[in-house]
N, C-alpha and C. Protein backbone atom coordinates (compact mmCIF):
# COMPACT_ATOMS: atom_id res chain seq x y z
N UNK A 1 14.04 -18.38 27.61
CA UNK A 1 14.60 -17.99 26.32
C UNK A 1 14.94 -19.20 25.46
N UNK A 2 14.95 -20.29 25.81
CA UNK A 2 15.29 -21.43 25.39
C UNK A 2 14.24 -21.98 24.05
N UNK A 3 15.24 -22.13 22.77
CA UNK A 3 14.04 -22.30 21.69
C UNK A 3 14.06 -20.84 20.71
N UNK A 4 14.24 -19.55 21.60
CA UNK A 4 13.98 -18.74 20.83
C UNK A 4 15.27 -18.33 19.39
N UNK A 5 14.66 -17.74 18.70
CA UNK A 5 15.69 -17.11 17.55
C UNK A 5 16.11 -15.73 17.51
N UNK A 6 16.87 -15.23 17.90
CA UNK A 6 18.09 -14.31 18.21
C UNK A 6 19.18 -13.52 16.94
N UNK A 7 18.43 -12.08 16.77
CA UNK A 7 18.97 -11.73 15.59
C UNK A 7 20.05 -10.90 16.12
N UNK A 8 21.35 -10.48 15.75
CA UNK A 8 22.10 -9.87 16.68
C UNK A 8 22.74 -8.85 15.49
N UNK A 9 22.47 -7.74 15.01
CA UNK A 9 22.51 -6.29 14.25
C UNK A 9 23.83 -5.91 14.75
N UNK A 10 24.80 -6.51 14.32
CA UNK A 10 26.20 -5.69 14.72
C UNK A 10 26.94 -5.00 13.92
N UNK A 11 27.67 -3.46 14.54
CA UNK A 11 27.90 -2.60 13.64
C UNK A 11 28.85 -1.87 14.21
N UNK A 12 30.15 -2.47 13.77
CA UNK A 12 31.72 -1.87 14.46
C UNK A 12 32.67 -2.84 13.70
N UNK A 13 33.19 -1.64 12.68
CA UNK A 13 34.26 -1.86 12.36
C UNK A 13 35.75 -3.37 12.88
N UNK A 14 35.57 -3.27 14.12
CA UNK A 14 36.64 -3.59 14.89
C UNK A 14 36.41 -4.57 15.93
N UNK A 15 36.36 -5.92 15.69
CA UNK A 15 36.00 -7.06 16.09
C UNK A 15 36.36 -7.23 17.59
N UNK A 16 37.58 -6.17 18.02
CA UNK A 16 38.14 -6.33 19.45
C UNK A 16 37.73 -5.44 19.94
N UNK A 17 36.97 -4.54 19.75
CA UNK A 17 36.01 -3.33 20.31
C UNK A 17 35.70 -3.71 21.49
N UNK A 18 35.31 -2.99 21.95
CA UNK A 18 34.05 -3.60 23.10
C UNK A 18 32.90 -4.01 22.90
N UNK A 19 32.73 -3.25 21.59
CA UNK A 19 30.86 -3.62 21.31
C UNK A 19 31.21 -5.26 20.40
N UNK A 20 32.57 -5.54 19.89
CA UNK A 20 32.97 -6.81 19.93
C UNK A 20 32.85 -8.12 20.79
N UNK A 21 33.06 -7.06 21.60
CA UNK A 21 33.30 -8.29 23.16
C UNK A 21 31.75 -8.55 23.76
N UNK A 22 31.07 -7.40 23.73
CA UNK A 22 29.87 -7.44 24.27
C UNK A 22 28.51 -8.58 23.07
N UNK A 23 29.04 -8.39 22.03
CA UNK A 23 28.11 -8.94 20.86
C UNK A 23 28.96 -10.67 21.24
N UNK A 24 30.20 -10.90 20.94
CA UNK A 24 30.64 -12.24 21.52
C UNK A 24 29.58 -12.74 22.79
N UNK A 25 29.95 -12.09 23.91
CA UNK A 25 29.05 -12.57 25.06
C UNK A 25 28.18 -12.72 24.81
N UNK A 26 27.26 -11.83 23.99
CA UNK A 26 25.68 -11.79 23.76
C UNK A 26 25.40 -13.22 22.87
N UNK A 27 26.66 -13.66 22.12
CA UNK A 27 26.40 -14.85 21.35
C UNK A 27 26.41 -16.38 22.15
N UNK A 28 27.46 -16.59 23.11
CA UNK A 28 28.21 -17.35 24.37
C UNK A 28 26.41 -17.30 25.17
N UNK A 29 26.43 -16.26 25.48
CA UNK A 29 25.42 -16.71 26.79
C UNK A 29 23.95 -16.71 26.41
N UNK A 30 23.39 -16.42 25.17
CA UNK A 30 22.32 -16.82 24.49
C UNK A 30 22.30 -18.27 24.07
N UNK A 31 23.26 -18.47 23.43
CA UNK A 31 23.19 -19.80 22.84
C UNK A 31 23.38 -21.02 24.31
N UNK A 32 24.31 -20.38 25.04
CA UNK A 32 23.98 -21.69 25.96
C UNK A 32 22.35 -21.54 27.05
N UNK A 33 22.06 -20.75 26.73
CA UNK A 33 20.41 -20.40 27.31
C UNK A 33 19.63 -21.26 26.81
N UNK A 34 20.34 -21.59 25.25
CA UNK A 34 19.16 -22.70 24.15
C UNK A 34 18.74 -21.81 23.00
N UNK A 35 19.20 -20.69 22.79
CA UNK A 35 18.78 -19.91 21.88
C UNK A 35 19.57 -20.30 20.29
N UNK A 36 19.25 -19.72 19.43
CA UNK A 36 19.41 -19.99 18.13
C UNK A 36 19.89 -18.56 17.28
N UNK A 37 21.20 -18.06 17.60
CA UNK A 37 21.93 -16.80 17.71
C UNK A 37 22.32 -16.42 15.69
N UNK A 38 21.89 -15.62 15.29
CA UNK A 38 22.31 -15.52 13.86
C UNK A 38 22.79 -13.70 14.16
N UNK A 39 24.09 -13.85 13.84
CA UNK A 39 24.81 -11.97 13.56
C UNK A 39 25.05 -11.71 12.24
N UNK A 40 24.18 -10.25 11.77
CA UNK A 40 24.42 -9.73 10.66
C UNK A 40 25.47 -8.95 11.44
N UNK A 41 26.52 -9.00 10.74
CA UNK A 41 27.87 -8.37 10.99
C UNK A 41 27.67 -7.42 10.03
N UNK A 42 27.74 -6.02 10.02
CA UNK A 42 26.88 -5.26 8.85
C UNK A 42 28.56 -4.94 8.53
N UNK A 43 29.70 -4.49 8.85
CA UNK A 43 30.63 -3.98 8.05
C UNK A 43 31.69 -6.13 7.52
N UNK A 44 31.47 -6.51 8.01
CA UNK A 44 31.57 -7.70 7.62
C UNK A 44 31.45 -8.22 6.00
N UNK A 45 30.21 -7.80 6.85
CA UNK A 45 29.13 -8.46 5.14
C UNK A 45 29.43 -7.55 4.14
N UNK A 46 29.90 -6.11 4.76
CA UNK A 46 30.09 -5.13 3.75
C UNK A 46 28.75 -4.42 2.90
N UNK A 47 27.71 -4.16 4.10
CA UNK A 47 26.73 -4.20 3.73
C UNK A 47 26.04 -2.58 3.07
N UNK A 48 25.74 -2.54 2.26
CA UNK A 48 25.54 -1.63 1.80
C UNK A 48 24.63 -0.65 2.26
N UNK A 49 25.06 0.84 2.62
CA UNK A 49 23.72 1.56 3.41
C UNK A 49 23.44 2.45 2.69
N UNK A 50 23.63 2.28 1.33
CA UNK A 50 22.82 3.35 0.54
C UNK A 50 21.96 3.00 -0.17
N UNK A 51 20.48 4.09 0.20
CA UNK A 51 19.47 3.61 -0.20
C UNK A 51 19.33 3.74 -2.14
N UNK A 52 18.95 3.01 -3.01
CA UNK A 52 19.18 3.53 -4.32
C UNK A 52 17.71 2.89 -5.17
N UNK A 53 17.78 3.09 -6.37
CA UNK A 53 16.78 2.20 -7.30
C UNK A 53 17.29 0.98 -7.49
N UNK A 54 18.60 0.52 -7.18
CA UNK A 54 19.22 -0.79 -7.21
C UNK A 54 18.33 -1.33 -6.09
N UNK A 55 17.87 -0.99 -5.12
CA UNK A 55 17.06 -1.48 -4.39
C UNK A 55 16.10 -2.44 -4.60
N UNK A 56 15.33 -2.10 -5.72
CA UNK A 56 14.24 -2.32 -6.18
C UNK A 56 14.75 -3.55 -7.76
N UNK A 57 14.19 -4.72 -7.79
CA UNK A 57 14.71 -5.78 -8.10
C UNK A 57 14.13 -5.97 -9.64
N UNK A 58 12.95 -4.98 -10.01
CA UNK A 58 11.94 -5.19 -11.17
C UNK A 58 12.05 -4.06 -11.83
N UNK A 59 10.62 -3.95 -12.35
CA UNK A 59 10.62 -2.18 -13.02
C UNK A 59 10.16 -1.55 -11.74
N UNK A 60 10.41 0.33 -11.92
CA UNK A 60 10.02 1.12 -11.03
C UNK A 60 8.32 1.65 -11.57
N UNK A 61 7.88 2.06 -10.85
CA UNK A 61 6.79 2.16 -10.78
C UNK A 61 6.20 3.47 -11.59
N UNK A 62 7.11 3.94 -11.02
CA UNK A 62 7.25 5.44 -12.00
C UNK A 62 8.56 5.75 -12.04
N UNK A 63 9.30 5.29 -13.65
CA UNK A 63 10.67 5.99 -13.79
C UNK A 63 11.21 7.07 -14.08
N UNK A 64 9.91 8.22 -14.17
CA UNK A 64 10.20 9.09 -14.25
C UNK A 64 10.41 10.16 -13.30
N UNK A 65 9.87 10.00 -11.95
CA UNK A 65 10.16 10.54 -10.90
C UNK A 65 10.49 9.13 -9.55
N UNK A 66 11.57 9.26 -9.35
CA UNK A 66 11.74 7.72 -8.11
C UNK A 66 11.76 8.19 -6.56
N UNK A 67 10.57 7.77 -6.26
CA UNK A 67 10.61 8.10 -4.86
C UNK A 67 10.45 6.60 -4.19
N UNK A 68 11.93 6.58 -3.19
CA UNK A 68 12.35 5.49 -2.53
C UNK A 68 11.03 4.86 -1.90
N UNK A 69 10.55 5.45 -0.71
CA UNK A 69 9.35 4.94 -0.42
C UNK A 69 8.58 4.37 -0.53
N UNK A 70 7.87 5.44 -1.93
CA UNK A 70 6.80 4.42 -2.61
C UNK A 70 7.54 3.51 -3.80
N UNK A 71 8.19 3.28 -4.27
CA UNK A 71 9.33 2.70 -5.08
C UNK A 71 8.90 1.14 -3.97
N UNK A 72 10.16 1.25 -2.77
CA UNK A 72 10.19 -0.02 -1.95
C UNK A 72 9.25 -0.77 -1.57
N UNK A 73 8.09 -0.09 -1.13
CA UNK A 73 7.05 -0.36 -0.83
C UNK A 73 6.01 -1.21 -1.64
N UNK A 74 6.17 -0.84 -3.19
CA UNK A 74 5.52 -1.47 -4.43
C UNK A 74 6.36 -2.74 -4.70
N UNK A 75 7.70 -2.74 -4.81
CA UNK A 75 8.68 -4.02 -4.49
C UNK A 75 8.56 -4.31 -3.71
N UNK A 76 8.08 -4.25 -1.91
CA UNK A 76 8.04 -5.02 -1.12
C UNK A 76 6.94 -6.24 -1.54
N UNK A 77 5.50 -5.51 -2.18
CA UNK A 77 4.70 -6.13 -2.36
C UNK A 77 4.51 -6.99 -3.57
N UNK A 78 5.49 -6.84 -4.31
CA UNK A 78 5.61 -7.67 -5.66
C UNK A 78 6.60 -8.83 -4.92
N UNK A 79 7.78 -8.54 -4.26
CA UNK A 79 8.57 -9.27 -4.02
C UNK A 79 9.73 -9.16 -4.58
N UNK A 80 9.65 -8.06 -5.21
CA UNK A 80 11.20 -7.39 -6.18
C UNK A 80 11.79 -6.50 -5.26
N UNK A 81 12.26 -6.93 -4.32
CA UNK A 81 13.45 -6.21 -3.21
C UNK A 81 14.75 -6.86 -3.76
N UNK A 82 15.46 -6.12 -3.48
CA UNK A 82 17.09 -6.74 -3.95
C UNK A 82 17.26 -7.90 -3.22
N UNK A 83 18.17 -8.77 -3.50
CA UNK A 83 18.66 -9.84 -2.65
C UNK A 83 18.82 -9.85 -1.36
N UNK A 84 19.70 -8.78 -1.24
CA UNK A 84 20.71 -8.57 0.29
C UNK A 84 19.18 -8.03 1.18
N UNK A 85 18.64 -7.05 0.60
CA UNK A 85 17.35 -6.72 1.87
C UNK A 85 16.19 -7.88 2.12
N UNK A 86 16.07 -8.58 1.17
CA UNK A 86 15.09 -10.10 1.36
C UNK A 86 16.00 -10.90 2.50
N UNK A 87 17.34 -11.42 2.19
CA UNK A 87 18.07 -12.11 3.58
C UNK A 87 17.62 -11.41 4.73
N UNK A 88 17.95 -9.93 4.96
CA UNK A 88 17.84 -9.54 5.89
C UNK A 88 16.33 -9.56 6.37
N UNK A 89 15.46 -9.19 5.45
CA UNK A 89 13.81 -9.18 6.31
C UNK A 89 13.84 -10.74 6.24
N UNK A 90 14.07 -11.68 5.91
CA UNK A 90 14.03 -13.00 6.74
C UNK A 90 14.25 -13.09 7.73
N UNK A 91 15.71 -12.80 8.13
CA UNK A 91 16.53 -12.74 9.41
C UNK A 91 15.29 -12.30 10.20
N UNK A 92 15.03 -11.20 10.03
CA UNK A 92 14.03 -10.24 11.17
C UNK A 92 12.79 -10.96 11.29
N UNK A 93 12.30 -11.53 10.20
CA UNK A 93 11.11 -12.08 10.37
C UNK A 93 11.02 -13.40 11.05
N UNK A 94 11.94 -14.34 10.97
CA UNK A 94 12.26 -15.18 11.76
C UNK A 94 12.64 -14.69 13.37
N UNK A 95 12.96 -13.45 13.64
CA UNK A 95 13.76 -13.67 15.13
C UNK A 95 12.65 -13.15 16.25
N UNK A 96 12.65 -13.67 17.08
CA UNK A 96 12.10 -13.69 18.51
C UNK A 96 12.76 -12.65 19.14
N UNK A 97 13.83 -12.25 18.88
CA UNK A 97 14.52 -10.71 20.00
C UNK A 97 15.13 -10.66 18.89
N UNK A 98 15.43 -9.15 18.79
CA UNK A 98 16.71 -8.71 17.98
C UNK A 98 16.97 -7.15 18.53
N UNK A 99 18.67 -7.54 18.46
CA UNK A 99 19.50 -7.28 19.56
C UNK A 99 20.30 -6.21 18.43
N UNK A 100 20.72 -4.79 18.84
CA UNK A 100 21.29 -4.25 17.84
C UNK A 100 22.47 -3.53 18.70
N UNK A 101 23.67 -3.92 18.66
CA UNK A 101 25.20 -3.82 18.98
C UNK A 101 25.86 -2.96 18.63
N UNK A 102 26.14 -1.84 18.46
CA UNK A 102 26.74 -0.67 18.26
C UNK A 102 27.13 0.48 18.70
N UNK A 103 28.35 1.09 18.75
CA UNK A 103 28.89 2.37 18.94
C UNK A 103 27.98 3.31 19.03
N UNK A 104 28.17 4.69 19.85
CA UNK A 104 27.31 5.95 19.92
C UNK A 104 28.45 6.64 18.83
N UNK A 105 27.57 6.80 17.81
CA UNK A 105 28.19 8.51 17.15
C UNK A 105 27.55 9.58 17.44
N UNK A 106 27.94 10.50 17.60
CA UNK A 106 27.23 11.73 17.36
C UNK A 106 25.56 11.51 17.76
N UNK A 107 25.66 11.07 19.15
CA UNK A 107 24.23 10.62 19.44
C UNK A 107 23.32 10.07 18.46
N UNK A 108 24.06 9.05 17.82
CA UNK A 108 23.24 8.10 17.49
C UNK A 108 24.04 6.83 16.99
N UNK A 109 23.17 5.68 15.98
CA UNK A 109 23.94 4.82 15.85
C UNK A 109 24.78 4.87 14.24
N UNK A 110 25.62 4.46 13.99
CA UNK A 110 26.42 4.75 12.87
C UNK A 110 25.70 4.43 11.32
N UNK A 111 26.17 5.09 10.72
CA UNK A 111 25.34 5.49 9.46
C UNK A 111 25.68 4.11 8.76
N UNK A 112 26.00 2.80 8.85
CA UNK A 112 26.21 1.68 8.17
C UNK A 112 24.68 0.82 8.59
N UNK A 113 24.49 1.15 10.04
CA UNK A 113 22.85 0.62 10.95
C UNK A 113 22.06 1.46 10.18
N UNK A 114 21.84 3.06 10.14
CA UNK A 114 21.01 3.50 9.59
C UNK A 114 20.19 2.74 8.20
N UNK A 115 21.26 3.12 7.41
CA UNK A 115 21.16 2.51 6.17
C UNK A 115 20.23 0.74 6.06
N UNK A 116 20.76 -0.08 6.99
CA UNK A 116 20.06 -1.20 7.29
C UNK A 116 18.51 -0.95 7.59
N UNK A 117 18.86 0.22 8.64
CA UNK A 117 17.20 0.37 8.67
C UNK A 117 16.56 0.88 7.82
N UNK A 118 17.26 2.20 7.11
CA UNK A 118 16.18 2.28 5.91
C UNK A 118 16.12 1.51 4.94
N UNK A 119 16.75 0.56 4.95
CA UNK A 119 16.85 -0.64 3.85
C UNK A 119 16.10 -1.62 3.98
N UNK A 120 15.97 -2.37 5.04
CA UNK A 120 14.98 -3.09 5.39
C UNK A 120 13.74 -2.94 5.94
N UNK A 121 13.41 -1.80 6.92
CA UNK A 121 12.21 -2.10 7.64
C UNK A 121 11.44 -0.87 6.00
N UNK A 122 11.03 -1.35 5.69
CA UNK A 122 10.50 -0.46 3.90
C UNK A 122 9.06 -0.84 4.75
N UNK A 123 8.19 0.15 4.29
CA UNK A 123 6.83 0.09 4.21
C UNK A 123 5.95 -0.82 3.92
N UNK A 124 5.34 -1.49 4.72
CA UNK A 124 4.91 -3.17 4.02
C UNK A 124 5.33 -3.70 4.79
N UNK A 125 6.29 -4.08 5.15
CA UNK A 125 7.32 -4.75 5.55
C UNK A 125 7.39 -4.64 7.28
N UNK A 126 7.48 -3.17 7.32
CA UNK A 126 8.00 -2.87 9.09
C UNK A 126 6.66 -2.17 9.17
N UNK A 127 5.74 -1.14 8.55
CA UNK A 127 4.90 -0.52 9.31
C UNK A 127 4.15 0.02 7.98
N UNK A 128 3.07 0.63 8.08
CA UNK A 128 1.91 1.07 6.95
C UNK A 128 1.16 2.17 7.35
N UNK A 129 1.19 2.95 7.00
CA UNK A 129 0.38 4.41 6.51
C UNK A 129 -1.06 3.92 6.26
N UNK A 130 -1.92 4.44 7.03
CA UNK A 130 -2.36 4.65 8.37
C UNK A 130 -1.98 3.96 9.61
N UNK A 131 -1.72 4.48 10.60
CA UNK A 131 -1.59 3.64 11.79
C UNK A 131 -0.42 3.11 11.20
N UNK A 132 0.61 3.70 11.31
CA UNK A 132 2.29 3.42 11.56
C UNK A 132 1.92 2.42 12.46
N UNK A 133 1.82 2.19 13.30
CA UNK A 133 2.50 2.08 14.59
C UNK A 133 1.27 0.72 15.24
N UNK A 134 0.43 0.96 13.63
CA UNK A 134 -0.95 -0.30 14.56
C UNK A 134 -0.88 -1.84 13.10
N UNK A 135 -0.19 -1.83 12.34
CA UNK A 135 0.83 -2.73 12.00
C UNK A 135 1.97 -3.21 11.46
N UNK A 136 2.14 -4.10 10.53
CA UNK A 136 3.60 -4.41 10.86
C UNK A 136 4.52 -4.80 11.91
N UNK A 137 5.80 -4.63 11.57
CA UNK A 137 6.40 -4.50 12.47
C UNK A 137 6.63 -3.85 14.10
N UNK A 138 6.08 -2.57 13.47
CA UNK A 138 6.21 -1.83 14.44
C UNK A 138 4.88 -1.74 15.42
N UNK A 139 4.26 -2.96 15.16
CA UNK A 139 3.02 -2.50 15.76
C UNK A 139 3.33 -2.91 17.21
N UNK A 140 3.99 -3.67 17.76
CA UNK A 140 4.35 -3.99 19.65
C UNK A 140 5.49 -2.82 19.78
N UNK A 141 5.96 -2.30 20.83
CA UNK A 141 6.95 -2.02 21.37
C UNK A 141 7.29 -2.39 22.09
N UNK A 142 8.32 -3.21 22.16
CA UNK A 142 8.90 -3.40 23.51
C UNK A 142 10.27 -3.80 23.62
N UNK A 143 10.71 -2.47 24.64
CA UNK A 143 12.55 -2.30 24.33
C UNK A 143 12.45 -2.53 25.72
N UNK A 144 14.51 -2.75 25.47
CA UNK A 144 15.31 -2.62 26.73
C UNK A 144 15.86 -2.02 26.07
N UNK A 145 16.77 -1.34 27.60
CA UNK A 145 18.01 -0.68 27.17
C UNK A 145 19.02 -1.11 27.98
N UNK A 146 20.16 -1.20 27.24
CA UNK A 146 21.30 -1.34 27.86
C UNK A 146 22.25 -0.83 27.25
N UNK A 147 23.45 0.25 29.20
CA UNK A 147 24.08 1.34 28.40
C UNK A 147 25.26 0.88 28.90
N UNK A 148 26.29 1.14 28.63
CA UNK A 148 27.40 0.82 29.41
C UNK A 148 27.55 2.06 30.24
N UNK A 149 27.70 3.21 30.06
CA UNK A 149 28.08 5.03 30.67
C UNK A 149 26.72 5.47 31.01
N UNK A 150 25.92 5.63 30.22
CA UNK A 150 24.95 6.94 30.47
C UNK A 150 23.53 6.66 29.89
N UNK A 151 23.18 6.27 30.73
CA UNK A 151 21.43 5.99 31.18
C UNK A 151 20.84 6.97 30.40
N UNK A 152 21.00 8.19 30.55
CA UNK A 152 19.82 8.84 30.30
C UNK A 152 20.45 9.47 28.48
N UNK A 153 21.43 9.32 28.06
CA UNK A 153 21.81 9.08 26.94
C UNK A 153 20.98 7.65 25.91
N UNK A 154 21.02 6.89 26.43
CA UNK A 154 20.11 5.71 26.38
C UNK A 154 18.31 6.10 26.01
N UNK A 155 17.91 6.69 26.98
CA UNK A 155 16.33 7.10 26.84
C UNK A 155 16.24 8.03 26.55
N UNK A 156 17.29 8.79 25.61
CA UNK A 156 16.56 9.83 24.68
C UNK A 156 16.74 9.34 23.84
N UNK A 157 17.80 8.40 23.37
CA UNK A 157 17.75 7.99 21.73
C UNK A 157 16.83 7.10 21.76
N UNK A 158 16.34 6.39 22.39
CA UNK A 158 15.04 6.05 21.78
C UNK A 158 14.04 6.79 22.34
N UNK A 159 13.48 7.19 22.64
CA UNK A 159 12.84 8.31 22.96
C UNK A 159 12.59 9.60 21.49
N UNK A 160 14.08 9.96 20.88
CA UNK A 160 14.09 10.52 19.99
C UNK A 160 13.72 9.59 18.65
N UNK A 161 14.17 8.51 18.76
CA UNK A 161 14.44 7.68 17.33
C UNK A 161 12.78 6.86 17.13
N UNK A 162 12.53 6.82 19.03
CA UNK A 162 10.56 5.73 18.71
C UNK A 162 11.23 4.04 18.29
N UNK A 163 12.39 3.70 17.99
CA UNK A 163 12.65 2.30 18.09
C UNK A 163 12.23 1.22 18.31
N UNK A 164 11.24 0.72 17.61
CA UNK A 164 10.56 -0.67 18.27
C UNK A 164 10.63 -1.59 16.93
N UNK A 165 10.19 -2.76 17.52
CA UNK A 165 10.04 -3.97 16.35
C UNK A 165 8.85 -4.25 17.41
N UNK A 166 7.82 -5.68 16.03
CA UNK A 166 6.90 -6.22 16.51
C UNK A 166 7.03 -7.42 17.47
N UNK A 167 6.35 -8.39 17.59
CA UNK A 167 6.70 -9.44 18.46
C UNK A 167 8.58 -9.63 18.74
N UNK A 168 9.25 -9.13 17.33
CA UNK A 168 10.16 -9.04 17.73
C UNK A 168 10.91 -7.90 18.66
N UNK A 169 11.41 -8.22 19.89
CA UNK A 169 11.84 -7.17 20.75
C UNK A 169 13.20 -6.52 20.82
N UNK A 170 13.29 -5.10 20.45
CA UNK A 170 14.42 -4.34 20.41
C UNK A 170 15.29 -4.00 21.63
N UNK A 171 16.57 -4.82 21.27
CA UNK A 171 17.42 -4.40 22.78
C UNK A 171 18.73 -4.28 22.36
N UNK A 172 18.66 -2.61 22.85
CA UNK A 172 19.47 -1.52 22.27
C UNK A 172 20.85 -1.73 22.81
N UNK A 173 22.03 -1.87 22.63
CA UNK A 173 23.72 -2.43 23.60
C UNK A 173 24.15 -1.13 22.63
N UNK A 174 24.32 -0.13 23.38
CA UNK A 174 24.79 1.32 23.34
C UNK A 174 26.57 1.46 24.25
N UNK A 175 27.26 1.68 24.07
CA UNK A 175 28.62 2.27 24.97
C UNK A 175 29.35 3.55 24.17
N UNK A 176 29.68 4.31 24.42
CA UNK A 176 30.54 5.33 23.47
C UNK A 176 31.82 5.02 22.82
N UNK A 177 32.59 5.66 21.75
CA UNK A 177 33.10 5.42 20.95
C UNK A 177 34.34 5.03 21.67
């Protein structure tokens, strides 16, 4: 692991959490591995998870009907993404593992992560219509999981959710609320 770049997606309110303590460690024992550890602290940063036309950094493509999708997707490729989602697809595009730290709600992960994801992985960007899944981002899969309670809670959410990044590898740090 030594050398690599280490994105760490953290998303809890409450710094003394557990998923606190566990994202600390994850920072402690990466970095002395030799790794190169960067945490989007998403309620930190105060990061915004609503998807909007503020999104989109130029003109819309069609302002008379705005569909996010193809909207982001046309800004991905101009390069008119808002600020805050360009940092972040750096972050991602730079990292070698990325590690996403968060609470179980309501069988799944909290609507501040959501929002990140539909914010960043935009079309272009994470995956492309045809063949989702044959580039971009999403074109490798390859997860871990790690649960603190319940294993098989673990392999249905991704299982349900399909969770992957490309060369970069998704490793899921799940515990309940």
């Amino acid at each position: 692991m030594s050398g690599k770049n280490v994105l760490i997606v953290y998303a809890h309110q409450e710094p003394k959490s557990m998923n606190g303590s566990l994202k600390n460690i994850a920072v402690d024992v990466l970095s002395k591995m030799g790794c190169s550890v960067t945490v989007s602290d998403l309620y930190a940063m105060n990061f915004n998870a609503v998807t909007t036309r503020n999104d989109i950094a130029g003109d819309l493509c069609n302002p008379q009907h705005f569909s996010y999708g193809v909207e982001t997707m046309e800004a991905y490729k101009k390069g008119c993404l808002c600020e805050d989602i360009l940092k972040e697809q750096e972050k991602i595009t730079e990292a070698d593992l990325v590690i996403f730290q968060f609470p179980l709600y309501w069988f799944s992960f909290p609507a501040i992560m959501k929002g990140w994801i539909d914010r960043c992985f935009v079309q272009g960007f994470a995956f492309d219509f045809p063949g989702c899944y044959d580039t971009g981002l999403l074109k490798v899969c390859s997860t871990a999981l790690h649960n603190v309670e319940n294993v098989n809670v673990c392999h249905k959410i991704c299982a349900y959710k399909r969770l992957a990044v490309s060369r970069v590898h998704l490793l899921l740090c799940i515990d309940p609320v």
